[in-house]
N, C-alpha and C. Protein backbone atom coordinates (compact mmCIF):
# COMPACT_ATOMS: atom_id res chain seq x y z
N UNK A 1 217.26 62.06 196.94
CA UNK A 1 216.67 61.24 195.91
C UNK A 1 217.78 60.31 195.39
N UNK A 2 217.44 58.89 195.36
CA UNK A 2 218.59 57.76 195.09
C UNK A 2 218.25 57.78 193.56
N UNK A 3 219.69 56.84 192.86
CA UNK A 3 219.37 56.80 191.27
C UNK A 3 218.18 55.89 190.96
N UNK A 4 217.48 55.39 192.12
CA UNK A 4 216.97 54.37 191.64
C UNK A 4 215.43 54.82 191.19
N UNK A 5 215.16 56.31 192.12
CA UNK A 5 214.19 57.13 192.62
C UNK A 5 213.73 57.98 191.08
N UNK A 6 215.51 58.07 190.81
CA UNK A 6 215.01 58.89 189.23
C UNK A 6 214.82 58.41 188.36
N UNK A 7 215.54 56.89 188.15
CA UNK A 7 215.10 56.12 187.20
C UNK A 7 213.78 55.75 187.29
N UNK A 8 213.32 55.43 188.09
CA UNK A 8 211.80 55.36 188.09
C UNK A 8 211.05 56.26 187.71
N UNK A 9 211.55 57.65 188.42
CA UNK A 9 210.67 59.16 187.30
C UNK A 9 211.22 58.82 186.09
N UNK A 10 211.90 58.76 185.52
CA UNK A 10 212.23 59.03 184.00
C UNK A 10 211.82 57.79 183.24
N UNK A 11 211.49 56.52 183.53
CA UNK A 11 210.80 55.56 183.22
C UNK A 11 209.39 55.45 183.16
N UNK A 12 208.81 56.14 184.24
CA UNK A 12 207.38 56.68 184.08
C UNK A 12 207.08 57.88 183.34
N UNK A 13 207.87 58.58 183.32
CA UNK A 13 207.66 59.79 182.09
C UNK A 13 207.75 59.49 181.07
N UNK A 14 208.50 58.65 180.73
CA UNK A 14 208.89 58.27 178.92
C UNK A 14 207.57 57.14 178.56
N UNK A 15 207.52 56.55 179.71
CA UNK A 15 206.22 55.33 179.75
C UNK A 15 204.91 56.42 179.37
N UNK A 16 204.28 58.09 179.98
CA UNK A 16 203.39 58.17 179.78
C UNK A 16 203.66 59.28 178.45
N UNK A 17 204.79 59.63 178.41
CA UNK A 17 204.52 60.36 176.69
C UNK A 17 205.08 59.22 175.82
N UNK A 18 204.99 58.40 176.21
CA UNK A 18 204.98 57.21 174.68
C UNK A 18 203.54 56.71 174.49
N UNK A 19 202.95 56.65 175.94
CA UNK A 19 201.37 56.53 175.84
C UNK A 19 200.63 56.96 175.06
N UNK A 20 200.80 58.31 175.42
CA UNK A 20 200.37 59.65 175.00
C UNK A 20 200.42 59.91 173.79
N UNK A 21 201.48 59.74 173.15
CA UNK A 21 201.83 59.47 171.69
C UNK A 21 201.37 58.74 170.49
N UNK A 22 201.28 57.24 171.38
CA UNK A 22 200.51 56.37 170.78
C UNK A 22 199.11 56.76 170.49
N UNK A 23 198.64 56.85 171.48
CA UNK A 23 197.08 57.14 171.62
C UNK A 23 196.79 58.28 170.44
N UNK A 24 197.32 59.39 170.50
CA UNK A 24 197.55 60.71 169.86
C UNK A 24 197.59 60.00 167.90
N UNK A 25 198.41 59.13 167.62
CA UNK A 25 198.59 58.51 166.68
C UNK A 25 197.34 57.66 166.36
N UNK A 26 196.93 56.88 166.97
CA UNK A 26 196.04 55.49 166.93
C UNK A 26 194.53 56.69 166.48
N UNK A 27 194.33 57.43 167.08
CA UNK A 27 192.98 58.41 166.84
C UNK A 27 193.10 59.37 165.81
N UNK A 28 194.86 59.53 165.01
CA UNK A 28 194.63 60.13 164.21
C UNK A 28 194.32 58.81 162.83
N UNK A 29 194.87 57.86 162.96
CA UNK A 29 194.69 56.52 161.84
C UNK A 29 193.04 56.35 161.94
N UNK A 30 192.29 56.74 162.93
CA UNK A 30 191.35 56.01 162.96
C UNK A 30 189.89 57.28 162.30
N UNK A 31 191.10 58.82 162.23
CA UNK A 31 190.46 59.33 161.39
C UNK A 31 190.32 59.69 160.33
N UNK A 32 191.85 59.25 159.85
CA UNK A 32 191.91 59.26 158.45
C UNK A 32 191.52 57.82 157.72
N UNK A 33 191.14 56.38 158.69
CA UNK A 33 190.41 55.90 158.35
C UNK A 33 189.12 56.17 157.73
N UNK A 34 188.60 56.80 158.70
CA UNK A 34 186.99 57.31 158.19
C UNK A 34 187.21 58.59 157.13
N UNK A 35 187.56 59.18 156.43
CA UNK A 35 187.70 60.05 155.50
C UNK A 35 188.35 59.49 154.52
N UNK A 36 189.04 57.97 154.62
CA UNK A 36 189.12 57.71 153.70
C UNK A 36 188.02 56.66 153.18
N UNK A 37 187.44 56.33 154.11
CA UNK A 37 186.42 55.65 153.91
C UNK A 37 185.21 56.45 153.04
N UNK A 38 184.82 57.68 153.89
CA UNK A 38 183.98 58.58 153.00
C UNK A 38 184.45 59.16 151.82
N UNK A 39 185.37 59.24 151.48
CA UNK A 39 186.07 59.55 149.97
C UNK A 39 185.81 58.55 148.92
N UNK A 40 186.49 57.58 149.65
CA UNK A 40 185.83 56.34 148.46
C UNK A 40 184.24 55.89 148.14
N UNK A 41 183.52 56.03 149.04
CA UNK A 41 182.26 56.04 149.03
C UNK A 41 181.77 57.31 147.62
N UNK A 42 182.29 58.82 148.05
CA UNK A 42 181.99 59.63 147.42
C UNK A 42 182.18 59.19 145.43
N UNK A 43 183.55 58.78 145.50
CA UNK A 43 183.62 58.39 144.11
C UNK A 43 183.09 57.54 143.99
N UNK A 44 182.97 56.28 144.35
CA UNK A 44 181.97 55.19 143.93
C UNK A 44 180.68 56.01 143.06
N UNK A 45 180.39 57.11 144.37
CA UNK A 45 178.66 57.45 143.56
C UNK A 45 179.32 58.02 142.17
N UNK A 46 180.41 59.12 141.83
CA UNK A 46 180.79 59.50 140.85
C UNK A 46 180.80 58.60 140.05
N UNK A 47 181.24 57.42 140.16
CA UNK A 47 181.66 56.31 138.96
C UNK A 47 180.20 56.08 138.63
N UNK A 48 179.14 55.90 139.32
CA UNK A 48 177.98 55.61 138.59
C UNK A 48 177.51 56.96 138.19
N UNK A 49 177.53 57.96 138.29
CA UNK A 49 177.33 59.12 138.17
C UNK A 49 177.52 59.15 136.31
N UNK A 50 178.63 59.70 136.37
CA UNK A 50 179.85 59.33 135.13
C UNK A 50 179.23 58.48 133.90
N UNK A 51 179.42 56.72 134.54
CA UNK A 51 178.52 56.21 133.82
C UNK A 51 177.25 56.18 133.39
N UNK A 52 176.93 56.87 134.16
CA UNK A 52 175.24 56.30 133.52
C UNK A 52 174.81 57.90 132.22
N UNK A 53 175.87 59.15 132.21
CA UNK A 53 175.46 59.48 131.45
C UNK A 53 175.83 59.83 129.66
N UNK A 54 176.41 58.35 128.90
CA UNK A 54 177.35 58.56 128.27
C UNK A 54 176.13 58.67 127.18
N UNK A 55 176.38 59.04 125.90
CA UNK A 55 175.12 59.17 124.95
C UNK A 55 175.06 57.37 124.60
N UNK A 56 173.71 57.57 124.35
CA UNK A 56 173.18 56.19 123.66
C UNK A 56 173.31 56.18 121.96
N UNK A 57 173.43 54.95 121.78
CA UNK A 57 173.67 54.59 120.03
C UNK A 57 173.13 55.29 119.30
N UNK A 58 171.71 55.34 119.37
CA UNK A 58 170.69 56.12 118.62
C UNK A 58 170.81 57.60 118.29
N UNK A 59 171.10 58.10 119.57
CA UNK A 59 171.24 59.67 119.48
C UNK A 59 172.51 60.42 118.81
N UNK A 60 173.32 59.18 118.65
CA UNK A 60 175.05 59.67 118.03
C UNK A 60 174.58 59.45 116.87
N UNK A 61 173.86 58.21 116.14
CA UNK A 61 173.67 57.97 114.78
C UNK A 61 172.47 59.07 114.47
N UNK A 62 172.16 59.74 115.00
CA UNK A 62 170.68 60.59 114.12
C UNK A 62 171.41 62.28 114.48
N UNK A 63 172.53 62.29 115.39
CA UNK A 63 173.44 63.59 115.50
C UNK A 63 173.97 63.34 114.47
N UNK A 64 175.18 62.43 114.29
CA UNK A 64 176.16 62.62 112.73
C UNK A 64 175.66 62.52 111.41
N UNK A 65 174.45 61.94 111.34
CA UNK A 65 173.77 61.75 109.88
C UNK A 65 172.92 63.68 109.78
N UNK A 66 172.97 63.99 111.23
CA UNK A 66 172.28 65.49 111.12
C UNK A 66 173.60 66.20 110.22
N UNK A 67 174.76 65.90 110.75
CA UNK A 67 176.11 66.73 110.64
C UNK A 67 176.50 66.83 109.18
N UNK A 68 176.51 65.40 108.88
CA UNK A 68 176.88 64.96 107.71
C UNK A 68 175.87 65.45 106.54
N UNK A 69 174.46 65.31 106.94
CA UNK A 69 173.29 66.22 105.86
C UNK A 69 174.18 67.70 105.81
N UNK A 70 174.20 68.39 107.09
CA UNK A 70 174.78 69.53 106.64
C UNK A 70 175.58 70.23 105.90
N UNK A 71 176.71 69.55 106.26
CA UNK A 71 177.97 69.10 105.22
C UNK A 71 177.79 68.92 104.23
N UNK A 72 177.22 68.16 103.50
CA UNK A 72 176.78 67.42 102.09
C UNK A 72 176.53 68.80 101.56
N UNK A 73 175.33 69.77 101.98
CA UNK A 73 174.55 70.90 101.33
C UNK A 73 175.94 72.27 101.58
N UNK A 74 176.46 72.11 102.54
CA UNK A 74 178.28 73.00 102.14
C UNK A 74 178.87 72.72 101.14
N UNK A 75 178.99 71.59 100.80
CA UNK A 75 179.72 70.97 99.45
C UNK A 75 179.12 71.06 98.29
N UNK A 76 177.85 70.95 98.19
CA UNK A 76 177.09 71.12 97.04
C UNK A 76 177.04 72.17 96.62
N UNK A 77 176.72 73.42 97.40
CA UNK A 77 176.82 74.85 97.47
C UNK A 77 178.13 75.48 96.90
N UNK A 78 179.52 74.94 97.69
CA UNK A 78 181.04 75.23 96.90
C UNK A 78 180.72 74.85 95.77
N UNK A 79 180.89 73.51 95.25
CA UNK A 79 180.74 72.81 93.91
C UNK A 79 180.10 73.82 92.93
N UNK A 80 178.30 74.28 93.20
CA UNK A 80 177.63 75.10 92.70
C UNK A 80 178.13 76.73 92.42
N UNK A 81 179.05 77.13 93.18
CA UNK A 81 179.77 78.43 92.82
C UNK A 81 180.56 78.81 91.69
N UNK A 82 180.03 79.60 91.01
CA UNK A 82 180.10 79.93 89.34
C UNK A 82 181.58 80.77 89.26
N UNK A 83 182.38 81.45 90.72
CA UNK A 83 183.44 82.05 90.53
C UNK A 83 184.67 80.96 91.13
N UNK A 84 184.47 79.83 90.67
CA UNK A 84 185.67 78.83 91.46
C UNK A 84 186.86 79.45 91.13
């Protein structure tokens, strides 16, 4: 076997595990493409998710005026206590 014989094996070997490599690489990008693709998709729905269930105006103003009635009749009650 001449040097020229091995350089050629060892040029074709490095030629097909660099191939090999590549390829091995290129299919893993192309799957963490798609999972990252479906991830972001997933939160998207979260973000509308999220948003759409924050309380409305109405229901905070007729909760704290509930809170605040309550309160009021705690205070009135202390105030009203004959052993202050």
């Amino acid at each position: 076997m001449t040097l020229q014989d091995m350089f050629n094996i060892a040029v074709a070997l490095s030629g097909f595990l660099g191939g090999w490599w590549v390829k091995t690489i290129w299919e893993s990008l192309k799957d963490l493409q798609k999972t990252d693709k479906d991830l972001a998709e997933k939160v998207s729905q979260m973000e509308v998710l999220v948003a759409g269930q924050y309380i409305r105006r109405d229901e905070f103003d007729r909760t704290a005026t509930a809170i605040f009635v309550k309160l009021d009749k705690i205070y009135d009650r202390l105030e009203s206590k004959v052993d202050k």
